[in-house]
C-alpha atoms as a PDB file:
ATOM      1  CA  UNK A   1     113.802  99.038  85.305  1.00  0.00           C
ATOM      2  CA  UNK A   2     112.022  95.963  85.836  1.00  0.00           C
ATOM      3  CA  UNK A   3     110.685  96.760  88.971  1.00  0.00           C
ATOM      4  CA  UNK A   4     109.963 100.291  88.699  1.00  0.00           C
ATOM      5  CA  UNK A   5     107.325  99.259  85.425  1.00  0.00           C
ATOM      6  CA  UNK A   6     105.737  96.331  87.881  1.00  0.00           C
ATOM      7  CA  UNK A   7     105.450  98.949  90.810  1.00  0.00           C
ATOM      8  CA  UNK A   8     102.314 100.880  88.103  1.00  0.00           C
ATOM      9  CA  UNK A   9     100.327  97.768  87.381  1.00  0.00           C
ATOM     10  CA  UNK A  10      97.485  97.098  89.409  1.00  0.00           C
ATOM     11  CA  UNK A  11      97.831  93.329  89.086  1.00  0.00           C
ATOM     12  CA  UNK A  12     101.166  91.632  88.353  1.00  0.00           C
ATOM     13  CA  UNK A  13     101.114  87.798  86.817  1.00  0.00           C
ATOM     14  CA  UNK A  14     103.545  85.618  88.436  1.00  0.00           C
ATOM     15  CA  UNK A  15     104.699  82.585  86.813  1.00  0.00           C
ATOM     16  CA  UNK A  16     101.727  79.966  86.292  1.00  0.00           C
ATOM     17  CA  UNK A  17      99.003  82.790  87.616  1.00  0.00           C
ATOM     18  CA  UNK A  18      96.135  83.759  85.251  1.00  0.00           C
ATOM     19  CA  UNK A  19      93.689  86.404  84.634  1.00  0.00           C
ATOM     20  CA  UNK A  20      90.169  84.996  85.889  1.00  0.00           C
ATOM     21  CA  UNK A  21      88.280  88.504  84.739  1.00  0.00           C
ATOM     22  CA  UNK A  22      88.562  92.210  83.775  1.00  0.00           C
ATOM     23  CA  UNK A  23      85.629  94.531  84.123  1.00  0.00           C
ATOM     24  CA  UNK A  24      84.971  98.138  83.158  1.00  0.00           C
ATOM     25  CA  UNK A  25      82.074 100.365  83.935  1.00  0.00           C
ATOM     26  CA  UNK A  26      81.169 103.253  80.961  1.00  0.00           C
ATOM     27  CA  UNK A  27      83.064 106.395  81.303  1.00  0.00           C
ATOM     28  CA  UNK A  28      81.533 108.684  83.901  1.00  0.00           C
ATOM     29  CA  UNK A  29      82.613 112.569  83.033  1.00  0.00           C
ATOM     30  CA  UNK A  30      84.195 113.943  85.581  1.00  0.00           C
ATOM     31  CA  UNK A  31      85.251 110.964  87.387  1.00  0.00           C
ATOM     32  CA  UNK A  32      86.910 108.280  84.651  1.00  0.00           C
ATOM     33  CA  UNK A  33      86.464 104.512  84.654  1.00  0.00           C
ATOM     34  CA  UNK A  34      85.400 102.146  87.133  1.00  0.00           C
ATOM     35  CA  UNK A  35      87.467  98.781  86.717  1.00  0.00           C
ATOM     36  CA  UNK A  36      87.662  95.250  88.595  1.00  0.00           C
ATOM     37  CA  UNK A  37      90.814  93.199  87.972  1.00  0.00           C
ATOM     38  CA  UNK A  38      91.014  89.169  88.561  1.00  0.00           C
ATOM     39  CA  UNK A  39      94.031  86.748  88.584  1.00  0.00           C
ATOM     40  CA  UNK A  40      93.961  83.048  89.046  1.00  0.00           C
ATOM     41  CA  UNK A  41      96.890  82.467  91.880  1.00  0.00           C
ATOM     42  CA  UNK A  42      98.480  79.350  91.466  1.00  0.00           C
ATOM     43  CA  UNK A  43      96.930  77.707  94.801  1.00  0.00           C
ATOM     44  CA  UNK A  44      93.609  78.585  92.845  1.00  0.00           C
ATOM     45  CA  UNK A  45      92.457  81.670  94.508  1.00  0.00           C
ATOM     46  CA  UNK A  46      91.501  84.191  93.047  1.00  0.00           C
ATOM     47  CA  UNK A  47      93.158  87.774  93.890  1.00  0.00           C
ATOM     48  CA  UNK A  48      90.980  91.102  92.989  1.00  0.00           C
ATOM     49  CA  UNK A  49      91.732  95.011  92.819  1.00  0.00           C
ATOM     50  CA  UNK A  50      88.461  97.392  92.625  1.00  0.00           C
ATOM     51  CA  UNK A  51      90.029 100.357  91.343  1.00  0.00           C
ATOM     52  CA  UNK A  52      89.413 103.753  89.597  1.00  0.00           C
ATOM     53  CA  UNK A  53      91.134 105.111  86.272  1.00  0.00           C
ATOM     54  CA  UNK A  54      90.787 108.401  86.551  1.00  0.00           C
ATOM     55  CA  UNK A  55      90.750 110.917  83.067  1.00  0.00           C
ATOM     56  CA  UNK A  56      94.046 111.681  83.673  1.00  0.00           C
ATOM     57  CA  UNK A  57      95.178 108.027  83.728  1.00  0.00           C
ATOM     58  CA  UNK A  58      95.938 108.101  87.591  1.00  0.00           C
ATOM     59  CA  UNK A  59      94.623 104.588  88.942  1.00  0.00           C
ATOM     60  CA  UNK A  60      93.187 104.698  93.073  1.00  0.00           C
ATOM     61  CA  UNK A  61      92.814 101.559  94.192  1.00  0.00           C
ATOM     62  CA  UNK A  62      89.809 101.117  96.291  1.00  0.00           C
ATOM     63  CA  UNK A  63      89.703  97.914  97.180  1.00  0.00           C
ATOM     64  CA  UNK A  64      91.732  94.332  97.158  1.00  0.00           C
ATOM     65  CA  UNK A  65      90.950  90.873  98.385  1.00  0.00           C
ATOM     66  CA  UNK A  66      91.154  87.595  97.606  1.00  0.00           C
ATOM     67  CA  UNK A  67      87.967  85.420  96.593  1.00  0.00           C
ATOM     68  CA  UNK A  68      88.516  81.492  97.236  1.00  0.00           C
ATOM     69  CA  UNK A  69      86.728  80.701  94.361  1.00  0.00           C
ATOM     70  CA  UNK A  70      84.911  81.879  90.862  1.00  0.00           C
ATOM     71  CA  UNK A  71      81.718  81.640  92.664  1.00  0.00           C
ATOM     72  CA  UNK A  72      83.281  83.927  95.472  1.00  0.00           C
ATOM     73  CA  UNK A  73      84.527  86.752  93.087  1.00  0.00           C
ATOM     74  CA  UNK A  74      81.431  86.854  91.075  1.00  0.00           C
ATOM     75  CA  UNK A  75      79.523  87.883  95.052  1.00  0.00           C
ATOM     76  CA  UNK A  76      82.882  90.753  94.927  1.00  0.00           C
ATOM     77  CA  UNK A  77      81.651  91.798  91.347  1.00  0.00           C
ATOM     78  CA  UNK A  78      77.851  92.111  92.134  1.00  0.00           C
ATOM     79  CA  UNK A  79      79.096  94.188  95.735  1.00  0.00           C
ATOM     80  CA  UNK A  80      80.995  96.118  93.307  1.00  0.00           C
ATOM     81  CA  UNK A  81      78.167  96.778  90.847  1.00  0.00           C
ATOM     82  CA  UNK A  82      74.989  97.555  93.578  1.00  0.00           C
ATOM     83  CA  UNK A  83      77.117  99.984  94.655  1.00  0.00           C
ATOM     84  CA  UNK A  84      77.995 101.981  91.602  1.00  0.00           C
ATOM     85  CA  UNK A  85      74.266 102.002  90.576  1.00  0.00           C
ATOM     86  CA  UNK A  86      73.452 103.297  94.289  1.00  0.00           C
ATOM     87  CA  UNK A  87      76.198 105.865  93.635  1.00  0.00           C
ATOM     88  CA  UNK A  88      75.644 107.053  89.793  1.00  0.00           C
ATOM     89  CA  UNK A  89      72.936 105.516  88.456  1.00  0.00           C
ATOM     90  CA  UNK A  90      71.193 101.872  87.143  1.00  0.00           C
ATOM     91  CA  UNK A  91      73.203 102.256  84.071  1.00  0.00           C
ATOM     92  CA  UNK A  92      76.337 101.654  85.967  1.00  0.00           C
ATOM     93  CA  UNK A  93      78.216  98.518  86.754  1.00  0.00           C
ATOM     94  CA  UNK A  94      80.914  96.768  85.506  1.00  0.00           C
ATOM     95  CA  UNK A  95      80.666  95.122  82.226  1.00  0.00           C
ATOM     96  CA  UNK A  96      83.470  92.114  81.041  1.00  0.00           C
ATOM     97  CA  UNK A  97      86.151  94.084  79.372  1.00  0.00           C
ATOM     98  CA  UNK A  98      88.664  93.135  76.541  1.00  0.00           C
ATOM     99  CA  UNK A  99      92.551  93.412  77.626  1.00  0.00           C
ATOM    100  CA  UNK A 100      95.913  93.264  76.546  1.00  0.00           C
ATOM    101  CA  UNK A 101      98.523  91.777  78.676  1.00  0.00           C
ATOM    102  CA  UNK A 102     102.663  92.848  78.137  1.00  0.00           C
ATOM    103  CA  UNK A 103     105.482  91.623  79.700  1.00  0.00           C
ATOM    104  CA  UNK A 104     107.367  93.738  81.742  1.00  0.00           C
ATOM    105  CA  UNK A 105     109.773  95.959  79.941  1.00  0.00           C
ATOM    106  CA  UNK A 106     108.402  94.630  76.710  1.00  0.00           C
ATOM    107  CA  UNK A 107     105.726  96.307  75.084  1.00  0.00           C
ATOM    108  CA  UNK A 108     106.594  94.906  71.809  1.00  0.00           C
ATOM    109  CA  UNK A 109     105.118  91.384  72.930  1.00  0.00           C
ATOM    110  CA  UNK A 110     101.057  91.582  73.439  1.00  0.00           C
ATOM    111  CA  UNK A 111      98.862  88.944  74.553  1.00  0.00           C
ATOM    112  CA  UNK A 112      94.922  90.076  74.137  1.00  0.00           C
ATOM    113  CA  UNK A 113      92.138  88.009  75.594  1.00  0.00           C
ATOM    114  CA  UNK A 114      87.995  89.371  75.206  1.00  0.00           C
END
């Protein structure tokens, strides 16, 4: 069971990893949300996922990497955001999002960050 829930998430947390950012662009109709997900590896890298949320709640990943430092994924998130205001419009781009964070198999236990 374990595995099967890890297989849908995006991003998965090892042990000592940590998020370094979420981001979320404003709902486009017809299309869903735009979202960038960070973690902090443990050899202090930083591993991304540029990915879209569809309205049904399908998620496409676009895009992974790994940025070698805060500096570097900040150059990934501005990449990220010229292009969805070349695609849609200047109101676009990816804005710091709130998140919750639940263990696998556990959605009793929640951890939120803003």
């Amino acid at each position: 069971m374990k595995d099967k829930l890890k297989v849908q998430a995006v991003l998965n947390l090892e042990e000592g990893e940590s998020i370094s950012g979420m981001w979320i662009t404003p709902h486009i109709p017809g299309t869903g949300f735009y979202k960038l997900s960070a973690k902090c590896k443990t050899n202090g890298e930083h591993e991304w996922a540029h990915y879209l949320q569809q309205e049904n709640g399908n998620k496409k990943v676009l895009f992974r990497g790994t940025a070698k430092s805060v500096e570097e994924l900040l150059v990934v998130l501005d990449i990220a955001n010229k292009n969805l205001k070349r695609l849609f419009n200047e109101q676009i781009e990816l804005q710091k999002a709130s998140y919750s964070i639940y263990p696998v198999g556990d959605h009793k236990k929640e951890t939120k960050w803003n």
